[in-house]
Protein backbone atom coordinates (compact mmCIF):
# COMPACT_ATOMS: atom_id res chain seq x y z
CA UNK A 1 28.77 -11.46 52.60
CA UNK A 2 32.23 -11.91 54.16
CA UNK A 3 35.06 -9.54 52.90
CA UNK A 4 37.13 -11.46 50.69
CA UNK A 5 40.36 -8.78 51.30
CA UNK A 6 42.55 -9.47 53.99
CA UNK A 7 42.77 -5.92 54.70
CA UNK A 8 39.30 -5.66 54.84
CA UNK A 9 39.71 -8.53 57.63
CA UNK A 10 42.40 -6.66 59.27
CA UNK A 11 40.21 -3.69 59.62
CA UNK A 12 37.36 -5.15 61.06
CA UNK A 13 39.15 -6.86 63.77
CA UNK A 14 40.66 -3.55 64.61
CA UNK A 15 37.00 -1.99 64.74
CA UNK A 16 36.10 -5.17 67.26
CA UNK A 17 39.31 -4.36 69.25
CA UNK A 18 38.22 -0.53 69.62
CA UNK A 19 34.56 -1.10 70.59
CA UNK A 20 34.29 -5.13 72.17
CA UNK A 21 35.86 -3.98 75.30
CA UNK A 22 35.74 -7.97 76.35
CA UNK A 23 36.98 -8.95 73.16
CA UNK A 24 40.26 -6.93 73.93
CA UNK A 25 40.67 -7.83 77.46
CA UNK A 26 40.64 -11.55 76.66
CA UNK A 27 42.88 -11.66 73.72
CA UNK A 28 45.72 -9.17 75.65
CA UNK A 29 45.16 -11.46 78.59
CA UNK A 30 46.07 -14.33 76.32
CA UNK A 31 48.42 -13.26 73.88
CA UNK A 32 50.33 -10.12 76.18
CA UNK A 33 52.56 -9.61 72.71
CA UNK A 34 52.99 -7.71 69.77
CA UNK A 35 52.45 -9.46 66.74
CA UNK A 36 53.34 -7.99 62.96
CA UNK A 37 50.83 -9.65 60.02
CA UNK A 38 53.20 -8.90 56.86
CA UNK A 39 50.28 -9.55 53.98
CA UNK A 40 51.49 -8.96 50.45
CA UNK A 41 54.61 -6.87 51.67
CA UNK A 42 52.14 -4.20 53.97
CA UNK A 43 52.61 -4.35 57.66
CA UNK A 44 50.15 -4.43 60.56
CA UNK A 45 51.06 -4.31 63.94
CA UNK A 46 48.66 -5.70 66.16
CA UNK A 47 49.37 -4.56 70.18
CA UNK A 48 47.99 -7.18 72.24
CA UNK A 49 50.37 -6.13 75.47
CA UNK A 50 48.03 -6.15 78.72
CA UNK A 51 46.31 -2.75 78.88
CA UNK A 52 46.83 -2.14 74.85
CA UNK A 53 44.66 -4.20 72.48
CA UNK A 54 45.08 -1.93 68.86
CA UNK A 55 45.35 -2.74 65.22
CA UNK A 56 47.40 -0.36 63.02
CA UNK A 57 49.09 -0.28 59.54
CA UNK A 58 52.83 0.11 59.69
CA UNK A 59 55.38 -1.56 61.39
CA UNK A 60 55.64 -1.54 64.98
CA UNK A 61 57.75 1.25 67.51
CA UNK A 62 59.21 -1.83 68.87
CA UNK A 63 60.64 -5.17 67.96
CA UNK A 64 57.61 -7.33 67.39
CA UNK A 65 57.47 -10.87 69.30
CA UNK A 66 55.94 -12.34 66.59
CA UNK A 67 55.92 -11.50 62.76
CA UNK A 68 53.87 -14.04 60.59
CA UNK A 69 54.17 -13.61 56.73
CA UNK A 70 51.53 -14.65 54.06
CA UNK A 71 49.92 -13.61 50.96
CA UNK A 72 46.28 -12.21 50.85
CA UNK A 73 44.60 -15.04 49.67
CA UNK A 74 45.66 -17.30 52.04
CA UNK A 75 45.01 -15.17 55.14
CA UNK A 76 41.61 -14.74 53.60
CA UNK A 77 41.18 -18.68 53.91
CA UNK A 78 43.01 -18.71 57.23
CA UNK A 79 40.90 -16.16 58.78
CA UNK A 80 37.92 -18.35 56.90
CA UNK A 81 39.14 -21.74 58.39
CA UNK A 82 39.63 -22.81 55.12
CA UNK A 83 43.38 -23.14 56.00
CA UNK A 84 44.44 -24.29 58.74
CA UNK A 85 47.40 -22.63 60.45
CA UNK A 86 49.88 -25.69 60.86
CA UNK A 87 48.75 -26.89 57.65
CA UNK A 88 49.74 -23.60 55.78
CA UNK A 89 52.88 -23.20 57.54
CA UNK A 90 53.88 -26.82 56.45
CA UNK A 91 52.84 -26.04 53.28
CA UNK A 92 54.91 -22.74 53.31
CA UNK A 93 52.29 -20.50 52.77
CA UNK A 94 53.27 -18.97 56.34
CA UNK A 95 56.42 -17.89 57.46
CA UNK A 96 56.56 -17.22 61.17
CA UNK A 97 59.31 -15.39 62.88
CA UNK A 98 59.58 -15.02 66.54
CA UNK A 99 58.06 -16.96 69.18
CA UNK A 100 56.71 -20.15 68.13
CA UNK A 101 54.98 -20.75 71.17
CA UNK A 102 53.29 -17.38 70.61
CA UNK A 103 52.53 -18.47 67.14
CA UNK A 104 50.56 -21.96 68.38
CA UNK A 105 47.92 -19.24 70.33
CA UNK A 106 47.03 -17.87 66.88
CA UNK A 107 43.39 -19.27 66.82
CA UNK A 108 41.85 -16.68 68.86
CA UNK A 109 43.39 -14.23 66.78
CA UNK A 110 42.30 -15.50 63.79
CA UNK A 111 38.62 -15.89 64.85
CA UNK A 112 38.56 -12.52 66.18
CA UNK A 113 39.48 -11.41 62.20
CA UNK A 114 36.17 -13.46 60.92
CA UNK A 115 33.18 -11.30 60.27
CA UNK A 116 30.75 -11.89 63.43
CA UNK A 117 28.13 -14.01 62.83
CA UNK A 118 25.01 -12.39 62.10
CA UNK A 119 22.74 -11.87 64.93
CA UNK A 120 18.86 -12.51 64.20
């Protein structure tokens, strides 16, 4: 059963990140930013510079390149593809600060967050 908290979510990427040594290379390769998740007014700073690739709680030592803002629920569906990034950012369900050409490379991100599919 998938977690249905998104700091549940958060943590599990941030187990992936520390132990899928691939998983890490290819999303610093591809995102080579810092990015803040502000979920229900709590902070994680997720270092995807080149050679970095962590997940903690807190804000970040530096100025983050991107900061996206949402409530729990709805990073729950995001992470679930139940929501869809654009659409919850029209919708104003996300607020994204920063680099919005940073922000349109989310996917990966978000698909790293979903539980792993089970393997038989």
């Amino acid at each position: 059963m998938a977690p249905q908290k998104a700091s549940e979510l958060l943590e599990g990427l941030g187990k992936r990140l520390e132990s899928e040594e691939e998983l890490r290379k290819s999303l610093c390769a591809s995102i080579k930013s810092v990015v803040v998740f502000v979920i229900d007014k709590e902070e994680w700073t997720l270092d995807l510079r080149p050679g970095q690739g962590s997940l903690s709680k807190g804000s970040p030592a530096e100025k983050a390149d991107l900061t996206l803002t949402i409530n729990g629920a709805n990073f729950v569906q995001l992470v679930n593809g139940k929501l869809g990034a654009q659409q919850a950012f029209f919708m104003r369900k996300l607020k994204i600060s920063g680099s919005m050409g940073l922000a349109m490379k989310l996917q990966p991100i978000l698909d790293a967050a979903a539980e792993p599919s089970a393997k038989l």
